[in-house]
C-alpha atoms as a PDB file:
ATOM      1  CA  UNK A   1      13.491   8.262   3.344  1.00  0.00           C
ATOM      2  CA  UNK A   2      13.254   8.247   7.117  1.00  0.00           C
ATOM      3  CA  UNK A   3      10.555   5.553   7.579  1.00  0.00           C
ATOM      4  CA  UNK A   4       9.566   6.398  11.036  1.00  0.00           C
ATOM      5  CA  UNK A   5       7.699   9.693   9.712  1.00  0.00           C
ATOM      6  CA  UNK A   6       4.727   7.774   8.598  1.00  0.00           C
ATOM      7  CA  UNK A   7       1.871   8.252  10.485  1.00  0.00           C
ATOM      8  CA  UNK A   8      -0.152   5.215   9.550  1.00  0.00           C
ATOM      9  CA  UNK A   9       1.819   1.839   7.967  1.00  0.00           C
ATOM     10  CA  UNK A  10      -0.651  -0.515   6.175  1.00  0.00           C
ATOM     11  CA  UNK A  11       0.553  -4.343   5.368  1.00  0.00           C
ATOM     12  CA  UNK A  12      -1.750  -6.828   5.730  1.00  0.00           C
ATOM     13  CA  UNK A  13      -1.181 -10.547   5.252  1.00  0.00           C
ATOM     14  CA  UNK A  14      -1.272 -11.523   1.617  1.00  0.00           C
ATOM     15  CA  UNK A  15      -3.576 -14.948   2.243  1.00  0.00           C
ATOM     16  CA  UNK A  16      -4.322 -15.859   5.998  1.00  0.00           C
ATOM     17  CA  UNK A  17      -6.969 -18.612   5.227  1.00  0.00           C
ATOM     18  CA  UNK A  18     -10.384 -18.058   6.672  1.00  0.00           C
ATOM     19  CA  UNK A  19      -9.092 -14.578   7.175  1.00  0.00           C
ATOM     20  CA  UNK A  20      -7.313 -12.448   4.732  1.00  0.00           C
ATOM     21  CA  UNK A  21      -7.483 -12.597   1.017  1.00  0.00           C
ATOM     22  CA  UNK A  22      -5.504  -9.077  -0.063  1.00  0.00           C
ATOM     23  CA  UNK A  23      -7.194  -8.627  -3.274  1.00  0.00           C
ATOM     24  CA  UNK A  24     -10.626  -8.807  -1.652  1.00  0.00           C
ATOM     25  CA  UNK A  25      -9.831  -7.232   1.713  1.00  0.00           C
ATOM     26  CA  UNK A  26      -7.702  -4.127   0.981  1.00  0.00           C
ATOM     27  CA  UNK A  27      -9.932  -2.142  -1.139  1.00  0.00           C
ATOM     28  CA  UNK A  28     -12.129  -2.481   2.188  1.00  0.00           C
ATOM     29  CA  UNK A  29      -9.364  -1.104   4.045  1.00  0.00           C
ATOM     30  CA  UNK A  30      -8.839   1.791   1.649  1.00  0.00           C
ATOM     31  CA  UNK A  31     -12.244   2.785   1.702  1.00  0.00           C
ATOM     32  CA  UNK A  32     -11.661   3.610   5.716  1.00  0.00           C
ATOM     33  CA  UNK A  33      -8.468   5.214   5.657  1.00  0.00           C
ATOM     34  CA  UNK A  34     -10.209   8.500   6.956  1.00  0.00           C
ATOM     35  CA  UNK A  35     -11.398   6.967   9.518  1.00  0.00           C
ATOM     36  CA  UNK A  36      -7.645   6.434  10.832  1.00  0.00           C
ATOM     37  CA  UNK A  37      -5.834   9.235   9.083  1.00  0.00           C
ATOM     38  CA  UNK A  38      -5.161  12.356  10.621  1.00  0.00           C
ATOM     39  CA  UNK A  39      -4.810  15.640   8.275  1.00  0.00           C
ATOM     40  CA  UNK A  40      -1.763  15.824   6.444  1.00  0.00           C
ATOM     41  CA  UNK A  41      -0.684  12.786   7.389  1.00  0.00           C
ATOM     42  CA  UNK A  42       1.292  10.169   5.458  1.00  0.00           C
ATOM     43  CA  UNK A  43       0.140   6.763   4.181  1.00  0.00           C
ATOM     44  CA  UNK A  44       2.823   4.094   3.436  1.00  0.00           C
ATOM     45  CA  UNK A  45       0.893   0.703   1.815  1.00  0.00           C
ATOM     46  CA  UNK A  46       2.614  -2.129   1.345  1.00  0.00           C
ATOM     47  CA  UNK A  47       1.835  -5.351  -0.834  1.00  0.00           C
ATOM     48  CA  UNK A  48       3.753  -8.744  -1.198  1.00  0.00           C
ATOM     49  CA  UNK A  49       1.573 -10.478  -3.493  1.00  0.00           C
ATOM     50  CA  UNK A  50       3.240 -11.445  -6.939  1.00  0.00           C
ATOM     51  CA  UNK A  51       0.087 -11.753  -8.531  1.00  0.00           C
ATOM     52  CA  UNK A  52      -0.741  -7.920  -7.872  1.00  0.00           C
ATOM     53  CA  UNK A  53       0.940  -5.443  -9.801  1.00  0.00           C
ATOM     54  CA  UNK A  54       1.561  -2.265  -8.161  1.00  0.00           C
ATOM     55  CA  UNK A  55      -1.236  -0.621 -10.185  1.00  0.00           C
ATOM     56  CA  UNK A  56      -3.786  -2.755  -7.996  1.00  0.00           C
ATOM     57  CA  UNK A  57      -2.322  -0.123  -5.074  1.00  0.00           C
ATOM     58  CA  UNK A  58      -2.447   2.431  -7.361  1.00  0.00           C
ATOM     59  CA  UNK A  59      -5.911   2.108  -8.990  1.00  0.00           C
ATOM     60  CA  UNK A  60      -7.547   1.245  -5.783  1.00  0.00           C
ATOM     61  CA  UNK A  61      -6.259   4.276  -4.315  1.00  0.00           C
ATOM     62  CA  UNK A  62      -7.602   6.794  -6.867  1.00  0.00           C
ATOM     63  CA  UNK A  63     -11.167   5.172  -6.660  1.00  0.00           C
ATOM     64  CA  UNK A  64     -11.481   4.510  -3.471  1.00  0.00           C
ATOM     65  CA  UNK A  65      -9.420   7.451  -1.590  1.00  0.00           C
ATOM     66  CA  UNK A  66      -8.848  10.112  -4.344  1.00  0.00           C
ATOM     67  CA  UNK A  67      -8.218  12.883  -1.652  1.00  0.00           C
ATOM     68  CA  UNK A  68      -4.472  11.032  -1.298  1.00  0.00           C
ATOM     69  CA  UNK A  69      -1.831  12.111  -3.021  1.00  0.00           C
ATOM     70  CA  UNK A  70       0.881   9.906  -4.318  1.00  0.00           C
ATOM     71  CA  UNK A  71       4.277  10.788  -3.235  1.00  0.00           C
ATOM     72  CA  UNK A  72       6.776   7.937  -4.141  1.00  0.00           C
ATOM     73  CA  UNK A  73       7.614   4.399  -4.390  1.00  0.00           C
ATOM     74  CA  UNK A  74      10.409   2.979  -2.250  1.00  0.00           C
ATOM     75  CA  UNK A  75      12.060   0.444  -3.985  1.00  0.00           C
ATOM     76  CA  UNK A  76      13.396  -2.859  -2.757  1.00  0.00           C
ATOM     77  CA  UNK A  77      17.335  -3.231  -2.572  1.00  0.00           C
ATOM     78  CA  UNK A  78      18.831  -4.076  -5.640  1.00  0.00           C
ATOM     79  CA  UNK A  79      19.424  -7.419  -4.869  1.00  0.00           C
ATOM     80  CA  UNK A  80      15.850  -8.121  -5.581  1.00  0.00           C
ATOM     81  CA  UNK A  81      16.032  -6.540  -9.257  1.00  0.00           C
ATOM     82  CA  UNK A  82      14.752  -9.537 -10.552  1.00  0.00           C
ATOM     83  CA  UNK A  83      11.683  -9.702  -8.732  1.00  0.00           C
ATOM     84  CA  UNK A  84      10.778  -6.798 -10.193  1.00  0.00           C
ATOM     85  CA  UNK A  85       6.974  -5.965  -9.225  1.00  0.00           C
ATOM     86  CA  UNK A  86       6.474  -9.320  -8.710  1.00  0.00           C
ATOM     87  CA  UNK A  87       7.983  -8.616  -4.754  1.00  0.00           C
ATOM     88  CA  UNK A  88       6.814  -6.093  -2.195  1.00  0.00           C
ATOM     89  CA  UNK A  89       5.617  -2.812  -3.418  1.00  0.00           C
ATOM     90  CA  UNK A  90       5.809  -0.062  -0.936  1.00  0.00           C
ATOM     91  CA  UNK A  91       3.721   3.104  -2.125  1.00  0.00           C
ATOM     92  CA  UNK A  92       3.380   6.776  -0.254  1.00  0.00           C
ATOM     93  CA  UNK A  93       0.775   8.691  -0.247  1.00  0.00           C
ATOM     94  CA  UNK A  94      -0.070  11.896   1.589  1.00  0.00           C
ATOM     95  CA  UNK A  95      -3.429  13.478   2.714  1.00  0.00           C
END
């Protein structure tokens, strides 16, 4: 997948103290995606918090921006096999 196609790129810190906490402050994100999406545009999120499965991505997206269509996951290199869902999760999603 040529990476540079996306139009908007969303990875925000996992824990910045006093700023960031990803499982309360991405939902809020995800409800404003249309502010910042353009039509037919494509939506890669990213996550690298071990806690969060990819289904937090997943479920957050089809409550809180159901008009976006899931296109793939890009998996990390094999080398981090072991880390499976426990390491970044990279999700696409198309409008």
């Amino acid at each position: 997948m040529n990476l540079g196609k996306f139009n908007l790129r969303i990875n925000p810190p996992t824990l910045q103290k006093g700023s960031v906490d990803i499982a309360r402050d991405y939902p809020k994100i995800l409800r404003r995606l249309d502010q910042f999406m353009a039509t037919n545009a494509t939506l890669m999120l990213c996550l690298n918090a071990p806690e969060l499965k990819r289904d937090f991505l997943l479920s957050h997206m089809a409550e809180l921006a159901p008009t976006y269509q899931y296109i793939e996951e890009i998996k990390p290199p094999a080398v981090y096999a072991e880390a499976e869902d426990k390491g970044l999760k990279v999700l696409c999603f198309k409008k």
